[in-house]
PDB file of N, CA and C in Angstrom:
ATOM      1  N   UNK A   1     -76.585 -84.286  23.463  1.00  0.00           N
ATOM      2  CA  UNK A   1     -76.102 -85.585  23.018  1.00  0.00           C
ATOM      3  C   UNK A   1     -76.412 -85.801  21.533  1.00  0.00           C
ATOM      4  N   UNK A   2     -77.627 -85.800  21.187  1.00  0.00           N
ATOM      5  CA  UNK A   2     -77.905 -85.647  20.089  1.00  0.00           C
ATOM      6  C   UNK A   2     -77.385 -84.431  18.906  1.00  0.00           C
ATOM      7  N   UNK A   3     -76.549 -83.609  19.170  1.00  0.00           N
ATOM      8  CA  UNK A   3     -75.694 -82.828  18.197  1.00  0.00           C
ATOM      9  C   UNK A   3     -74.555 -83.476  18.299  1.00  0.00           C
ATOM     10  N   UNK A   4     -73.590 -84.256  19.328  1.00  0.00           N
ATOM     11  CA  UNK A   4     -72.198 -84.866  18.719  1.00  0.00           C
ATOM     12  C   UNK A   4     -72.591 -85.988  18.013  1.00  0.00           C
ATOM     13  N   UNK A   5     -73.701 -86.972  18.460  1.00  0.00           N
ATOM     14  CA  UNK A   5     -74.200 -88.029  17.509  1.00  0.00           C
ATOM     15  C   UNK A   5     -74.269 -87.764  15.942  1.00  0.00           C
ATOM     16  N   UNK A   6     -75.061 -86.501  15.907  1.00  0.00           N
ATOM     17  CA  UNK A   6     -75.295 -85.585  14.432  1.00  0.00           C
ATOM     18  C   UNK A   6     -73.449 -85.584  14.025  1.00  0.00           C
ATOM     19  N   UNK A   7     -72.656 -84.976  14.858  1.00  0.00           N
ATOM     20  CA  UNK A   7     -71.503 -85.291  14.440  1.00  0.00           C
ATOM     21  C   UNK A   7     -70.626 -86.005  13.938  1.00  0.00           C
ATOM     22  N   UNK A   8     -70.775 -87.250  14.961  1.00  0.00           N
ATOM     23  CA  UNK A   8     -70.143 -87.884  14.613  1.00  0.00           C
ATOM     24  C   UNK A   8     -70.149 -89.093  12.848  1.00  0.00           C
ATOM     25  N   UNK A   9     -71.660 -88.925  12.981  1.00  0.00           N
ATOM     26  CA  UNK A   9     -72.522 -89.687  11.739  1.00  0.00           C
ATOM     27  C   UNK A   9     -72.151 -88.657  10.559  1.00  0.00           C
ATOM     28  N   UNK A  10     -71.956 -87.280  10.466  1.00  0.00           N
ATOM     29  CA  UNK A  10     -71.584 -86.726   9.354  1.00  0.00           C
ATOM     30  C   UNK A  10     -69.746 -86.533   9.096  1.00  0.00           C
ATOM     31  N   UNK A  11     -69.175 -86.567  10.047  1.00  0.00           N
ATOM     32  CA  UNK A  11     -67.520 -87.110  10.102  1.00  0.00           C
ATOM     33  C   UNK A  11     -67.590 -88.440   9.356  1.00  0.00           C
ATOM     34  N   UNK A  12     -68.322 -89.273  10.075  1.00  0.00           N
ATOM     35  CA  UNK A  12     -68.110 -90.441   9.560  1.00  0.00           C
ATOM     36  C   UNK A  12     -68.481 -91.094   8.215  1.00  0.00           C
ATOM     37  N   UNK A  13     -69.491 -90.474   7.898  1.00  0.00           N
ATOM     38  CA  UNK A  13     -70.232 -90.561   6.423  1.00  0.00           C
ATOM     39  C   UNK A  13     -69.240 -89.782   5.307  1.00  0.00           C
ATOM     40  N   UNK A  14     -68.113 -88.905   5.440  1.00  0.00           N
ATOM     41  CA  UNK A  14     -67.491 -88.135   4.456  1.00  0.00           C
ATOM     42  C   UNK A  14     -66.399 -89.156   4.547  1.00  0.00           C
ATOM     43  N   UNK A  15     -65.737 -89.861   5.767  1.00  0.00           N
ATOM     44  CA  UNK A  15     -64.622 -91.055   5.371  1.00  0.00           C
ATOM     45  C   UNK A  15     -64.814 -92.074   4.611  1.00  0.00           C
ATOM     46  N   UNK A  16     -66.103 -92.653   4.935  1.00  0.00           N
ATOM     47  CA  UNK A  16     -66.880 -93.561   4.216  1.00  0.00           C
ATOM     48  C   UNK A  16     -66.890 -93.449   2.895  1.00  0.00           C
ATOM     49  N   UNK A  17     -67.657 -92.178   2.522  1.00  0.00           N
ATOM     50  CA  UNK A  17     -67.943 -91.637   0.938  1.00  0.00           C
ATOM     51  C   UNK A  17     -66.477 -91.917   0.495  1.00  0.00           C
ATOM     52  N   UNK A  18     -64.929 -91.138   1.526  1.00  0.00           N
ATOM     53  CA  UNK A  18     -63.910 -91.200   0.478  1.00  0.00           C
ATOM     54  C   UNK A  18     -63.629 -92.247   0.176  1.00  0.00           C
ATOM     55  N   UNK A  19     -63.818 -93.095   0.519  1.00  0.00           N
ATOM     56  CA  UNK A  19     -63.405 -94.768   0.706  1.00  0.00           C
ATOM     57  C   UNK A  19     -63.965 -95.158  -0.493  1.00  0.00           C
ATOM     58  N   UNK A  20     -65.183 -95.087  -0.377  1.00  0.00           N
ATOM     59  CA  UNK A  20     -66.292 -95.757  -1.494  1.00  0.00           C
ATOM     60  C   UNK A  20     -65.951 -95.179  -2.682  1.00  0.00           C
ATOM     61  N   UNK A  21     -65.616 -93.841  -2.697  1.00  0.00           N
ATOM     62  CA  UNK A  21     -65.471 -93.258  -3.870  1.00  0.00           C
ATOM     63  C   UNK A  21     -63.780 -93.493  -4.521  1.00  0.00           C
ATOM     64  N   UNK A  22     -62.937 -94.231  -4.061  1.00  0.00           N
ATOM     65  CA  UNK A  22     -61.800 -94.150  -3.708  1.00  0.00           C
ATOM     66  C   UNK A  22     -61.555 -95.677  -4.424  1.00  0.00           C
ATOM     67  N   UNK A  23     -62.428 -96.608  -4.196  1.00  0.00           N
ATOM     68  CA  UNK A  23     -62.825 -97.759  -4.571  1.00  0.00           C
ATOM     69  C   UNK A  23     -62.787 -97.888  -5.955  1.00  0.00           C
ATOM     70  N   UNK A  24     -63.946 -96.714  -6.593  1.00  0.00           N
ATOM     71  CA  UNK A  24     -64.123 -96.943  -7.925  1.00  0.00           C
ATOM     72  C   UNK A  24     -63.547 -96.162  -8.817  1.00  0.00           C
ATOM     73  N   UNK A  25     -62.469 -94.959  -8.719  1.00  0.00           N
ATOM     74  CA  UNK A  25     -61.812 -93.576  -9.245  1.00  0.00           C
ATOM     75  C   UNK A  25     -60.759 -93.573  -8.141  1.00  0.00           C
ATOM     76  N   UNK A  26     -59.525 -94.006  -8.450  1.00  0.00           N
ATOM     77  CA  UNK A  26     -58.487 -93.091  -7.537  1.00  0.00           C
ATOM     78  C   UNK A  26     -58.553 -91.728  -7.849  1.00  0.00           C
ATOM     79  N   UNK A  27     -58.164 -91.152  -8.875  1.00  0.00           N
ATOM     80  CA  UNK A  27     -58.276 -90.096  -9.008  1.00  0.00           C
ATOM     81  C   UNK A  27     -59.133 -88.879  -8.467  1.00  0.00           C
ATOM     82  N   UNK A  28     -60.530 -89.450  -8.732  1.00  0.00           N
ATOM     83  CA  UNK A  28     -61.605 -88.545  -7.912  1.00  0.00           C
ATOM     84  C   UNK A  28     -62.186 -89.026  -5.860  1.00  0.00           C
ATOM     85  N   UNK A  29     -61.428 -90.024  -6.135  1.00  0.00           N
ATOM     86  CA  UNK A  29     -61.290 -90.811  -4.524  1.00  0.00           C
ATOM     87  C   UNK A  29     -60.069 -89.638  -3.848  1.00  0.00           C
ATOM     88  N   UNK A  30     -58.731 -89.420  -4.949  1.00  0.00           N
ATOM     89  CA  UNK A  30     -57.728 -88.561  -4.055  1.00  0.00           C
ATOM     90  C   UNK A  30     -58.163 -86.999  -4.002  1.00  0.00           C
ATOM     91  N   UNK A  31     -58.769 -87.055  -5.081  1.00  0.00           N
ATOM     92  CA  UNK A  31     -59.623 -85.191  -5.123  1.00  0.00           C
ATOM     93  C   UNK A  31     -60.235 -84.981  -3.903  1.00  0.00           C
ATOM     94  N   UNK A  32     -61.469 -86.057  -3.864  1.00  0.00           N
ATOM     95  CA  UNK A  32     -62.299 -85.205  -2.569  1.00  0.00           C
ATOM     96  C   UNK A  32     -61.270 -85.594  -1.292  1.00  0.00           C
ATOM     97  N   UNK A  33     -60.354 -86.977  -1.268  1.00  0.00           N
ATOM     98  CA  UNK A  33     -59.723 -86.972   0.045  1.00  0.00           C
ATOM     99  C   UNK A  33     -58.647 -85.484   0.200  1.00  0.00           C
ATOM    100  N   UNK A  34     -58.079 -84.763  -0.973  1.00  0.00           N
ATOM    101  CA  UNK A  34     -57.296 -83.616  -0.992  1.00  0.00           C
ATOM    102  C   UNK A  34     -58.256 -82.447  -0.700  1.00  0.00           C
ATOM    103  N   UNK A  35     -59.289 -82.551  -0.417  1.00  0.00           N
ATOM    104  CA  UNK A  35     -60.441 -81.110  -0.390  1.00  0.00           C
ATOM    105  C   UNK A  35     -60.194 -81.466   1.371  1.00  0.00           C
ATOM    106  N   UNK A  36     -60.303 -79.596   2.173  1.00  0.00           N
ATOM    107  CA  UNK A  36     -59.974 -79.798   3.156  1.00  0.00           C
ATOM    108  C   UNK A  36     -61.830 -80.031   3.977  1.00  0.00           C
ATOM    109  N   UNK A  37     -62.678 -80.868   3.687  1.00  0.00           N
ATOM    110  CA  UNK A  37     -63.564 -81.314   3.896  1.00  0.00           C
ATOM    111  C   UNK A  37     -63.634 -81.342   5.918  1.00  0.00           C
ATOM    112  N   UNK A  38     -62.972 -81.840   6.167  1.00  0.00           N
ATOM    113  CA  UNK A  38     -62.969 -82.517   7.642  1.00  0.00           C
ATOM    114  C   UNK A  38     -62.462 -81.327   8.284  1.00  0.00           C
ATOM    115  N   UNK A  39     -61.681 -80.330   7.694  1.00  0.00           N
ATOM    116  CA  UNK A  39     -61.184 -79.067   8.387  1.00  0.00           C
ATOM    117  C   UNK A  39     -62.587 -78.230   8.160  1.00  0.00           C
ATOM    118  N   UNK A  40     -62.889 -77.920   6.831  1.00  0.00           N
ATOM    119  CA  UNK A  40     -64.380 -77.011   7.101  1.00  0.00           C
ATOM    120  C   UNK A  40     -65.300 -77.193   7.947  1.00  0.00           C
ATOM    121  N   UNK A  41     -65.504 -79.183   8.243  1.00  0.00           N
ATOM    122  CA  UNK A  41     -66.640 -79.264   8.887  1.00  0.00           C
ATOM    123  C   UNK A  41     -65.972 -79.050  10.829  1.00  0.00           C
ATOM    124  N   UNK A  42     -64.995 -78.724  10.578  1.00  0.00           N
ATOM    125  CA  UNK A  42     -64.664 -78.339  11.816  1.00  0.00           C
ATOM    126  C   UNK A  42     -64.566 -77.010  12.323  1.00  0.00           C
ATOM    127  N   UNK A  43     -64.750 -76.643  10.929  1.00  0.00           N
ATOM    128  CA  UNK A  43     -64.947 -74.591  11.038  1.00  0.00           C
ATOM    129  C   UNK A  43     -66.426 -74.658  11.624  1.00  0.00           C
ATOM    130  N   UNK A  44     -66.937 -75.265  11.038  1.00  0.00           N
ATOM    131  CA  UNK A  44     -68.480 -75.322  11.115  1.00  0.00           C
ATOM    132  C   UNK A  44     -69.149 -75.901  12.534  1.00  0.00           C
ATOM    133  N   UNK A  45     -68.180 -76.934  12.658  1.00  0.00           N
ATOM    134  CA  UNK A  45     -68.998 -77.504  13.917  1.00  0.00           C
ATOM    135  C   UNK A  45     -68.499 -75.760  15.113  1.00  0.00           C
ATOM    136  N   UNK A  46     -67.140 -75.579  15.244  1.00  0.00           N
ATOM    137  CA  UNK A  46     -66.810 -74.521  16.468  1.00  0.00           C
ATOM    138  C   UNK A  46     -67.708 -73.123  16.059  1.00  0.00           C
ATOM    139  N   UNK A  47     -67.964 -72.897  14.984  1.00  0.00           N
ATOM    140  CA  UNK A  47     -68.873 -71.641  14.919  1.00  0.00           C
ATOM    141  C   UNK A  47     -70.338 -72.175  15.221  1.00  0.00           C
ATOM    142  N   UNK A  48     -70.812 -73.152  14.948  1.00  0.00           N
ATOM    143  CA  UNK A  48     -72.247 -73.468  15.172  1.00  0.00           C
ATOM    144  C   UNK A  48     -72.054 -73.737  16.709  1.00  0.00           C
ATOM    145  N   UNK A  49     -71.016 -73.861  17.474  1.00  0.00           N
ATOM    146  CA  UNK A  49     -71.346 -73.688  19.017  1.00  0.00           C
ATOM    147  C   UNK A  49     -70.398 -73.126  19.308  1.00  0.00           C
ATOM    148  N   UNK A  50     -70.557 -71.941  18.947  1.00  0.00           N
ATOM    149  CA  UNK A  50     -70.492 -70.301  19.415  1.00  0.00           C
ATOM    150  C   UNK A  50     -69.228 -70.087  19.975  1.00  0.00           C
ATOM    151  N   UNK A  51     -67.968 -71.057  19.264  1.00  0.00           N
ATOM    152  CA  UNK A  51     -66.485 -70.605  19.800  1.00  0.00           C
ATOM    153  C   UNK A  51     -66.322 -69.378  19.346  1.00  0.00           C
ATOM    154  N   UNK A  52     -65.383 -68.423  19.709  1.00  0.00           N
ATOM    155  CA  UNK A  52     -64.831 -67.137  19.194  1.00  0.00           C
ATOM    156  C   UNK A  52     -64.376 -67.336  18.179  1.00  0.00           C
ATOM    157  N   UNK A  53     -64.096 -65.963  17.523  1.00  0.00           N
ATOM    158  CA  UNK A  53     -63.265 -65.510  16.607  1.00  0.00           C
ATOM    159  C   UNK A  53     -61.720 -66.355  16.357  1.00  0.00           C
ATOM    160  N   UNK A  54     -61.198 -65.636  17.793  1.00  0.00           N
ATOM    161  CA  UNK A  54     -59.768 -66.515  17.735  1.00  0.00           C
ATOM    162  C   UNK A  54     -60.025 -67.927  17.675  1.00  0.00           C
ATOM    163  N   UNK A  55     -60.400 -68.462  18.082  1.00  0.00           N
ATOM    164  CA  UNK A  55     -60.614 -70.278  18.251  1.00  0.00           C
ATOM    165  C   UNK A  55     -60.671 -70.577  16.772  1.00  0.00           C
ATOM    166  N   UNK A  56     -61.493 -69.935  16.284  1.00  0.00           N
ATOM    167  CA  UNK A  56     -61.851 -70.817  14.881  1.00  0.00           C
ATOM    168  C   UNK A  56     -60.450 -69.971  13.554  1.00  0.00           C
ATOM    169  N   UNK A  57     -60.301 -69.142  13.905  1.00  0.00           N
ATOM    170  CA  UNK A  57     -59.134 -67.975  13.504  1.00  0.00           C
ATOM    171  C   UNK A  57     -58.005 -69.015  13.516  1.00  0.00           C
ATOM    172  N   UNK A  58     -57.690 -69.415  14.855  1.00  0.00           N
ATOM    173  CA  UNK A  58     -56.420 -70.283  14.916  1.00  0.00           C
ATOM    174  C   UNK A  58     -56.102 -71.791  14.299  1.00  0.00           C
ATOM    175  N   UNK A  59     -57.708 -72.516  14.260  1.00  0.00           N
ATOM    176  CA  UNK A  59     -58.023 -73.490  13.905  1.00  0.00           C
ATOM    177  C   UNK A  59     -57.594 -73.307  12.669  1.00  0.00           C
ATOM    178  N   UNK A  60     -58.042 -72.414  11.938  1.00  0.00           N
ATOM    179  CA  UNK A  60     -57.693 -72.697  10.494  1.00  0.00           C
ATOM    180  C   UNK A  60     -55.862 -72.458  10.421  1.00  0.00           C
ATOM    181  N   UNK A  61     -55.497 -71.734  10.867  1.00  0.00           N
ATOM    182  CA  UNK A  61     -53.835 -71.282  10.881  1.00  0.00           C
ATOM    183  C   UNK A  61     -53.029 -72.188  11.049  1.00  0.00           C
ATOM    184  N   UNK A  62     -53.435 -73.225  12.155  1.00  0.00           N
ATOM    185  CA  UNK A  62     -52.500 -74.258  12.838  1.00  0.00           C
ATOM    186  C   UNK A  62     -52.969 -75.392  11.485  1.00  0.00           C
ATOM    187  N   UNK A  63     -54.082 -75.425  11.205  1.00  0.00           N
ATOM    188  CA  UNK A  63     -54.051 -76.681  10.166  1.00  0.00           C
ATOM    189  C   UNK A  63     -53.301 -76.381   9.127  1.00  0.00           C
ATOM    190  N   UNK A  64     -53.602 -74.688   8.649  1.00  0.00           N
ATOM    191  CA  UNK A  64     -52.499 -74.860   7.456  1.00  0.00           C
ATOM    192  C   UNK A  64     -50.834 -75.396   7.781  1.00  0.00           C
ATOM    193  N   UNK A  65     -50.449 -74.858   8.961  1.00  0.00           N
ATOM    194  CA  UNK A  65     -48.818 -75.227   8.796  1.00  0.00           C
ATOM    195  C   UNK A  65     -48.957 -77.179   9.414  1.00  0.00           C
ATOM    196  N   UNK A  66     -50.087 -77.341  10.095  1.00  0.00           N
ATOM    197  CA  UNK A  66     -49.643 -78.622  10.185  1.00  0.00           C
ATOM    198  C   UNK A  66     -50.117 -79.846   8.856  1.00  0.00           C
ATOM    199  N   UNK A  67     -50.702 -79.025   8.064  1.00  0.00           N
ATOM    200  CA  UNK A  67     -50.644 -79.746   6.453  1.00  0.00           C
ATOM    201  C   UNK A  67     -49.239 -80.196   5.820  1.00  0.00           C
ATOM    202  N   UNK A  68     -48.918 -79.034   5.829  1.00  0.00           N
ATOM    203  CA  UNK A  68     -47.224 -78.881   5.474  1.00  0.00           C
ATOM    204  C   UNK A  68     -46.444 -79.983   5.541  1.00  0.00           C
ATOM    205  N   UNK A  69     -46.105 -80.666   6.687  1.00  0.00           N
ATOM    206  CA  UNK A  69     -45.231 -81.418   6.622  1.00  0.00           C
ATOM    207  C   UNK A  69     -45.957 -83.065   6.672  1.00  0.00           C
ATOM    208  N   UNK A  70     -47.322 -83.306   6.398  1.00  0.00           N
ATOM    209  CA  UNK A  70     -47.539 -84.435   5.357  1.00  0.00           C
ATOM    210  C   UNK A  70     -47.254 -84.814   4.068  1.00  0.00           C
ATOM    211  N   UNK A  71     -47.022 -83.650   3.284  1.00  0.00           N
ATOM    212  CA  UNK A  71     -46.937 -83.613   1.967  1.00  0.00           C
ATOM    213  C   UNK A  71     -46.029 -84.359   1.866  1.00  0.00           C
ATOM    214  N   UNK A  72     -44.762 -84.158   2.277  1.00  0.00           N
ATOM    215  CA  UNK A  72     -43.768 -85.632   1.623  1.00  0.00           C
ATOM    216  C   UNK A  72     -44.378 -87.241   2.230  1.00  0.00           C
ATOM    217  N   UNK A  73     -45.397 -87.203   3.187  1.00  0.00           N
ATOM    218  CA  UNK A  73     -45.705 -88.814   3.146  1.00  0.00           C
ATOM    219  C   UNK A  73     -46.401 -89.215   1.695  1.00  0.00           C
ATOM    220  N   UNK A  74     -46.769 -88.081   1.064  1.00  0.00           N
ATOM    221  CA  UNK A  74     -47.581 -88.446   0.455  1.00  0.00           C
ATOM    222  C   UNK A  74     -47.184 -88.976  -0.944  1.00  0.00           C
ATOM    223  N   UNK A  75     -46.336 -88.260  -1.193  1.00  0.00           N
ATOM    224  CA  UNK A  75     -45.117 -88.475  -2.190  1.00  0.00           C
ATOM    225  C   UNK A  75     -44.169 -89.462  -2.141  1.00  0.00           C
ATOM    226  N   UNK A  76     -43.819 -90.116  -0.853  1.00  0.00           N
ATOM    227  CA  UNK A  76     -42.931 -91.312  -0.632  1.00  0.00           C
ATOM    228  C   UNK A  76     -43.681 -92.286  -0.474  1.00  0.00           C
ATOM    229  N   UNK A  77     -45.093 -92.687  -0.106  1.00  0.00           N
ATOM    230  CA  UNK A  77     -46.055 -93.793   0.336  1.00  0.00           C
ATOM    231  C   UNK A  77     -46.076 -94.586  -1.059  1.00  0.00           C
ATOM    232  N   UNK A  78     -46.092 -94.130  -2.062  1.00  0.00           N
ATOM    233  CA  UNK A  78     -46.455 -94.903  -3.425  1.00  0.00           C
ATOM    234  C   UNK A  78     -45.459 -95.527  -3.443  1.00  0.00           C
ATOM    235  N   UNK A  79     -43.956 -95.188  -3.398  1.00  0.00           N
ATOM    236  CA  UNK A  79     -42.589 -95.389  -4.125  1.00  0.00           C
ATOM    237  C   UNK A  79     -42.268 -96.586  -2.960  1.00  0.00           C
ATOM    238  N   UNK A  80     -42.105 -96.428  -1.657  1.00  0.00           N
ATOM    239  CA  UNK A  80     -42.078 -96.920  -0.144  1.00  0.00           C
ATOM    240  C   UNK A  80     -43.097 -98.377  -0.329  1.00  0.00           C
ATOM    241  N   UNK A  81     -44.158 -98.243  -0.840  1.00  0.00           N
ATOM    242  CA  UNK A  81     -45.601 -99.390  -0.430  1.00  0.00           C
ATOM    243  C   UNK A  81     -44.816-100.582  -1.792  1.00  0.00           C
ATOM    244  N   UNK A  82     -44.270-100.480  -2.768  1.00  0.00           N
ATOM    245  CA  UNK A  82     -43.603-101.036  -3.393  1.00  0.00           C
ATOM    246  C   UNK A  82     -42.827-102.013  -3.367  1.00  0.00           C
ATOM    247  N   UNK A  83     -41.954-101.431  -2.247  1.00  0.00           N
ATOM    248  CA  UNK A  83     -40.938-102.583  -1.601  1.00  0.00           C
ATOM    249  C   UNK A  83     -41.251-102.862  -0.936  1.00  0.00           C
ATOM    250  N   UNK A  84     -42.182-102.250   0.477  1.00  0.00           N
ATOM    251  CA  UNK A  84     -41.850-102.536   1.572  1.00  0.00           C
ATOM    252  C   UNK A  84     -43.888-103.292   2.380  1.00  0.00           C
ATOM    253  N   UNK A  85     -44.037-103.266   1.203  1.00  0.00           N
ATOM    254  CA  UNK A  85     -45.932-103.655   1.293  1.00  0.00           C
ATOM    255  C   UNK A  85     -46.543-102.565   2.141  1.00  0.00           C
ATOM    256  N   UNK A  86     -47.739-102.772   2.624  1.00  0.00           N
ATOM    257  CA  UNK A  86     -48.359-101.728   3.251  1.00  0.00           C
ATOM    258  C   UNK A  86     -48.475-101.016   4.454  1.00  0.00           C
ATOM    259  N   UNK A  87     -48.563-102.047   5.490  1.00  0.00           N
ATOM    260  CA  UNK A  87     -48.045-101.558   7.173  1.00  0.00           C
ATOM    261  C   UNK A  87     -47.166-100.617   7.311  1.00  0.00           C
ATOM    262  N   UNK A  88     -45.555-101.408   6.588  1.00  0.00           N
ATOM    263  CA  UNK A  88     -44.346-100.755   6.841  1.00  0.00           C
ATOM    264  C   UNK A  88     -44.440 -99.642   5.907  1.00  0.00           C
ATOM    265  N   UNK A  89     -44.741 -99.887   4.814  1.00  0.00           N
ATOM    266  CA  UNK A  89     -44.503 -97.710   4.388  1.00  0.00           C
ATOM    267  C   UNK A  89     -45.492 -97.388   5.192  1.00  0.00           C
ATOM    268  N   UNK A  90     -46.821 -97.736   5.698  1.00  0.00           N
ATOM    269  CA  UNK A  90     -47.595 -96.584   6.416  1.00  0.00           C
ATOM    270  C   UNK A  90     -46.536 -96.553   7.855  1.00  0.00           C
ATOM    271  N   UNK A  91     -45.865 -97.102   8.260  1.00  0.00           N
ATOM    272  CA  UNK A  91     -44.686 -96.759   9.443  1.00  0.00           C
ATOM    273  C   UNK A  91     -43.885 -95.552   9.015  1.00  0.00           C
ATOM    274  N   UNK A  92     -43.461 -96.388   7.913  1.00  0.00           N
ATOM    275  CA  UNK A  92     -42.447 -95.235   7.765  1.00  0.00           C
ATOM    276  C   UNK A  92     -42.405 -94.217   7.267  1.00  0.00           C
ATOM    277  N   UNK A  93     -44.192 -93.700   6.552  1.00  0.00           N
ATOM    278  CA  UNK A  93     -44.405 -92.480   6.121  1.00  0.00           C
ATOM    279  C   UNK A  93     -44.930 -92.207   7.747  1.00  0.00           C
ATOM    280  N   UNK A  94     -45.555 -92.470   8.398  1.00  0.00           N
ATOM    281  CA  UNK A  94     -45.623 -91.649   9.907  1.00  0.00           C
ATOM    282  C   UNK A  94     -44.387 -91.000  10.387  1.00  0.00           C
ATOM    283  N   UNK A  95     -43.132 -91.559  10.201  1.00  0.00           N
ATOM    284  CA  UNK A  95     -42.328 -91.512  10.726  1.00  0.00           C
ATOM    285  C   UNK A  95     -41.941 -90.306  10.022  1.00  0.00           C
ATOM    286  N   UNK A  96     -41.810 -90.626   8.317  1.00  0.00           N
ATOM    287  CA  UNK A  96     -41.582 -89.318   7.704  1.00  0.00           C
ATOM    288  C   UNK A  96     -42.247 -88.297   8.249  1.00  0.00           C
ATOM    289  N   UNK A  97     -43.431 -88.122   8.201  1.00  0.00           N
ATOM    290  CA  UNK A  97     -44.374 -87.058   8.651  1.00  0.00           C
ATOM    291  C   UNK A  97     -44.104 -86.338  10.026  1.00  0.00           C
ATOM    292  N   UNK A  98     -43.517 -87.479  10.996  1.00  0.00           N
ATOM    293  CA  UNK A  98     -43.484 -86.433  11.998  1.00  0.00           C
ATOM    294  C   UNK A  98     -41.718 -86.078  12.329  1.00  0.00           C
ATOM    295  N   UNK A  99     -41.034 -86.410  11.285  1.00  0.00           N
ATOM    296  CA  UNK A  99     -39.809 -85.887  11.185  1.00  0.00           C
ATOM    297  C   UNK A  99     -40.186 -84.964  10.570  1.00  0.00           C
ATOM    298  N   UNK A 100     -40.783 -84.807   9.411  1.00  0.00           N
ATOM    299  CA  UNK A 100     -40.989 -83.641   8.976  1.00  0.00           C
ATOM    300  C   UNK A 100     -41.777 -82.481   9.318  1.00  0.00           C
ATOM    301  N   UNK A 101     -42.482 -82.884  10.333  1.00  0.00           N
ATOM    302  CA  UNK A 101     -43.385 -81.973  11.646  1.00  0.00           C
ATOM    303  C   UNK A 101     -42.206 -81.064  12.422  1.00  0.00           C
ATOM    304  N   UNK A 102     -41.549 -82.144  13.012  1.00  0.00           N
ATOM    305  CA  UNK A 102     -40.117 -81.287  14.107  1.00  0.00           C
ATOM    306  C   UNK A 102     -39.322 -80.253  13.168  1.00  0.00           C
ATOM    307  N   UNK A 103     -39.067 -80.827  11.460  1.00  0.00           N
ATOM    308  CA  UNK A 103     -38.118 -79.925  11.109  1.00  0.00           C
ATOM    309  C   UNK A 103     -38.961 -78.273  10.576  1.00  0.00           C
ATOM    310  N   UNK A 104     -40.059 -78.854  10.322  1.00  0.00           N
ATOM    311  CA  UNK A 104     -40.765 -77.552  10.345  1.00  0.00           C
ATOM    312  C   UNK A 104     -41.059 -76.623  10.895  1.00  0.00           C
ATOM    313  N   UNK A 105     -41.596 -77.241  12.606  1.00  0.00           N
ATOM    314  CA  UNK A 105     -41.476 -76.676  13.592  1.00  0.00           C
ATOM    315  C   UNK A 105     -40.234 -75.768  14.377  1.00  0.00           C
ATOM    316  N   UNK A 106     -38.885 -76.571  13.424  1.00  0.00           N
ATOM    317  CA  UNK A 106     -37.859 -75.602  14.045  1.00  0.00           C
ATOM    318  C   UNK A 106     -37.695 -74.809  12.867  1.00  0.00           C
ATOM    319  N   UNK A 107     -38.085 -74.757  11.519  1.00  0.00           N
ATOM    320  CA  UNK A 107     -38.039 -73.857  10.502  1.00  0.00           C
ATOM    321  C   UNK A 107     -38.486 -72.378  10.738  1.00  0.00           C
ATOM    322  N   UNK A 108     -39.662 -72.583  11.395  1.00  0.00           N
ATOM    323  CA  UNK A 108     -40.864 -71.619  11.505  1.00  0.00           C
ATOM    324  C   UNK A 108     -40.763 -70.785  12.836  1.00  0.00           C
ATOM    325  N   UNK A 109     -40.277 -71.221  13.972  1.00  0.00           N
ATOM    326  CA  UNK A 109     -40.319 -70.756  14.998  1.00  0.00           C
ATOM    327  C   UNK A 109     -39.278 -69.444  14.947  1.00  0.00           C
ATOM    328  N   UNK A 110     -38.144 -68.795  14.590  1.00  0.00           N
ATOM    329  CA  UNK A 110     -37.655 -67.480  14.336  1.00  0.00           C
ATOM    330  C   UNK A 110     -38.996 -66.715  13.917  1.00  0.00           C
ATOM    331  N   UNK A 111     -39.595 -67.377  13.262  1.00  0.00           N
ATOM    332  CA  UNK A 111     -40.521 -66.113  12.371  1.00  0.00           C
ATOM    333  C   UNK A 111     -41.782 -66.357  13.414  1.00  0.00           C
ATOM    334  N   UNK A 112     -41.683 -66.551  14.448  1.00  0.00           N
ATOM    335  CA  UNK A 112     -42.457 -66.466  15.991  1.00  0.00           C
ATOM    336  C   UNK A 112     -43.720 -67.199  15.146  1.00  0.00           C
ATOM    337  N   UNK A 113     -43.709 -68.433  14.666  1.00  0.00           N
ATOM    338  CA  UNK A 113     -45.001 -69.461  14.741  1.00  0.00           C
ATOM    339  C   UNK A 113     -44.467 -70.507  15.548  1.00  0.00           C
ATOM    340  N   UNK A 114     -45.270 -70.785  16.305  1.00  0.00           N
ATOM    341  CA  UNK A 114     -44.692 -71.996  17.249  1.00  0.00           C
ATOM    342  C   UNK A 114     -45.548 -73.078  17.200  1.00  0.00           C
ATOM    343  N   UNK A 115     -45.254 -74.062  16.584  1.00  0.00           N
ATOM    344  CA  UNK A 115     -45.575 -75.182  16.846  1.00  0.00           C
ATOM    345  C   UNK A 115     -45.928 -76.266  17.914  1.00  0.00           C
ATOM    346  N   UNK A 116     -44.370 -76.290  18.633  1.00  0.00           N
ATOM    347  CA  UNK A 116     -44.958 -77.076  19.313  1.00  0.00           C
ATOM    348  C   UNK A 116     -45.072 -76.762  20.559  1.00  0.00           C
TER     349      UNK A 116
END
């Protein structure tokens, strides 16, 4: 019990930090939120309890392609939050994002990565 607690308090302390830090520097607020921080500490948590090779092998593989098709929320949220205030672009960049999840997913699958 006391190692997911340890968990959860160091997950939660790196959202926090981006926040706080995010507060006073966008710039260095979007740096560390762009560092894949929450993916390492997830390399870290499955090797520190003794998942395999493949497990943590795949972990990293599947995050890279499912990075991929955030990138345009990220790029439309500024332009989108403009007109449409904040809720609704965060709607409708979800929406982007997971349209752009499916079209990826059918991009990729000939070249035998399967998504979904």
């Amino acid at each position: 019990m006391a190692w997911i607690i340890t968990k959860y308090l160091t997950t939660a302390f790196i959202v926090v930090l981006i926040s706080e830090v995010a507060k006073r520097s966008d710039r260095l607020g979007g740096l560390i939120a762009a560092l894949p921080l929450i993916t390492v500490m997830a390399l870290v948590w499955l090797y520190l309890e003794q998942q395999g090779y493949q497990k943590i092998a795949n972990h990293a593989w599947y995050t890279f392609w499912y990075v991929i098709p955030t990138l345009p929320m990220f790029l439309a949220f500024p332009f989108i939050y403009k007109f449409t205030g904040f809720w609704p672009s965060l709607l409708i960049c979800i929406a982007i994002t997971g349209v752009s999840f499916v079209l990826l997913a059918f991009i990729v699958k000939p070249f035998g990565i399967n998504l979904l």
